[in-house]
Protein backbone atom coordinates (compact mmCIF):
# COMPACT_ATOMS: atom_id res chain seq x y z
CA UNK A 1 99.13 119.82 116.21
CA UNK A 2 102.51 118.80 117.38
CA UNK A 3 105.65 119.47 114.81
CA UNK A 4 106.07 116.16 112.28
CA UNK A 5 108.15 115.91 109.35
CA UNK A 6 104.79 115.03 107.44
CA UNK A 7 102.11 112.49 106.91
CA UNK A 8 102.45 109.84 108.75
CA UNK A 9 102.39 106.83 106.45
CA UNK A 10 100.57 103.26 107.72
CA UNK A 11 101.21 99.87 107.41
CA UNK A 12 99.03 97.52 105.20
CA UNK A 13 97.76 95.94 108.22
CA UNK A 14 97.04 99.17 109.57
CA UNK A 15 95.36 100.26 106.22
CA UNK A 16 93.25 96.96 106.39
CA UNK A 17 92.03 97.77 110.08
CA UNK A 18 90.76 101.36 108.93
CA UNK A 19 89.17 100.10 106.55
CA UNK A 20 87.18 97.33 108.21
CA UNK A 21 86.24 100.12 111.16
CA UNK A 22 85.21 102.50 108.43
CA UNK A 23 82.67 99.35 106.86
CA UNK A 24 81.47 98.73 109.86
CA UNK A 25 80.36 102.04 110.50
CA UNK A 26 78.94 102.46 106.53
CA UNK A 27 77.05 99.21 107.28
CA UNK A 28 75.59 100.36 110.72
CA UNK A 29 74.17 103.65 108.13
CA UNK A 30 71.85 101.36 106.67
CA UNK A 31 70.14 100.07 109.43
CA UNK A 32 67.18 101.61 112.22
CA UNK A 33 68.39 104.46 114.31
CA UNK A 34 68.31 102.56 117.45
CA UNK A 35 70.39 99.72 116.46
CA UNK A 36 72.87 101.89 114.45
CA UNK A 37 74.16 103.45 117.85
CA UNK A 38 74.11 100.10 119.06
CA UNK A 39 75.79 99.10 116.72
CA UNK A 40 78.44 102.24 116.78
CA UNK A 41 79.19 101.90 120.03
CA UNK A 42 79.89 98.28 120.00
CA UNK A 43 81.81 98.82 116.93
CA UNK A 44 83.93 101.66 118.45
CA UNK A 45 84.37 99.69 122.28
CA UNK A 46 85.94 96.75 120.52
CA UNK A 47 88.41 98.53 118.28
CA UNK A 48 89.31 100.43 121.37
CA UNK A 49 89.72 97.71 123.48
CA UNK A 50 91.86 95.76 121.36
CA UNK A 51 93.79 98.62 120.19
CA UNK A 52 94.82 99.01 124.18
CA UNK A 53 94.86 95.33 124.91
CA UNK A 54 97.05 93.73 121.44
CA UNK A 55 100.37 93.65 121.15
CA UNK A 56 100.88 95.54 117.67
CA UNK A 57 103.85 92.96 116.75
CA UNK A 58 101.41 90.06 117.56
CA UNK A 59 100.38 89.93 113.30
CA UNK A 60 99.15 86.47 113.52
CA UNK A 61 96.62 87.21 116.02
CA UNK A 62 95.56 90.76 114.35
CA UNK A 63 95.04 89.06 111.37
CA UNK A 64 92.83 86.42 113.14
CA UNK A 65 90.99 89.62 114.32
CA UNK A 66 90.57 91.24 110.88
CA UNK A 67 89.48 87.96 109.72
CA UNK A 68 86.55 87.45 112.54
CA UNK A 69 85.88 91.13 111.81
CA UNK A 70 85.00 90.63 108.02
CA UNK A 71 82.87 87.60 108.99
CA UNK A 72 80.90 89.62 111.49
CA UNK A 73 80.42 92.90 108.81
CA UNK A 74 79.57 90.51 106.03
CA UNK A 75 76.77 88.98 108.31
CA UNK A 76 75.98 93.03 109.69
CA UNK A 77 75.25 93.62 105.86
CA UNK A 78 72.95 91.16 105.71
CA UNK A 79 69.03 92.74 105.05
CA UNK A 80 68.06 90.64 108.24
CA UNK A 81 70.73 91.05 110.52
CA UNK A 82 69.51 93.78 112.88
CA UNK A 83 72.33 93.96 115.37
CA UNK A 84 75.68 93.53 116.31
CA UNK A 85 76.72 91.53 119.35
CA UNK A 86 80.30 91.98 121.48
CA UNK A 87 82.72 88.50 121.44
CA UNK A 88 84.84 88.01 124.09
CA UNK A 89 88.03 86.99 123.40
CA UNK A 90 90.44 85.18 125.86
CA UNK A 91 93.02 88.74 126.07
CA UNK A 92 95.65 86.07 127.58
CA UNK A 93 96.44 85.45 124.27
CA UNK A 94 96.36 89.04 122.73
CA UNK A 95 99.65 89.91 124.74
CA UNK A 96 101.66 86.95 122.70
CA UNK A 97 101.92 84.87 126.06
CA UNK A 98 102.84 81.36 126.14
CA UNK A 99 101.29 78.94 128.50
């Protein structure tokens, strides 16, 4: 542990992206073994990558992400959904570049 003056206290956006990572995981509980670590590692590769790849002062396009994010975990909660699939996104845009 390295010396802090305390807790370190997150933003709501940050709040709202722990939270969607934590449902993702509590939905990929309720489904067969071999698709929950499918779904796990998916889960866990695509909040890494965008944690590297996003620019954390690009909002609008973090809150496009937590927005495609609760579509996909509402449809990963479904009884008949079964798996979870990786999107590619064009990262040109996750960088707040202008063409």
């Amino acid at each position: 542990m390295g010396a802090s003056s305390g807790p370190r206290r997150l933003s709501g956006m940050q709040k709202q992206v722990l939270a969607l990572y934590r449902g993702f995981l509590r939905a990929a509980r309720s489904k067969p073994v071999e698709e929950r670590r499918q779904i796990e590692s998916v889960v866990c590769s695509e909040f890494r990558k965008n944690s590297k790849q996003v620019d954390r002062k690009n909002f609008i396009y973090i809150e496009y992400l937590l927005r495609r994010g609760k579509k996909q975990l509402d449809q990963l909660k479904s009884p008949d959904t079964v798996g979870l699939s990786s999107l590619s996104v064009d990262s040109s845009r996750t960088r707040g570049s202008s063409s």
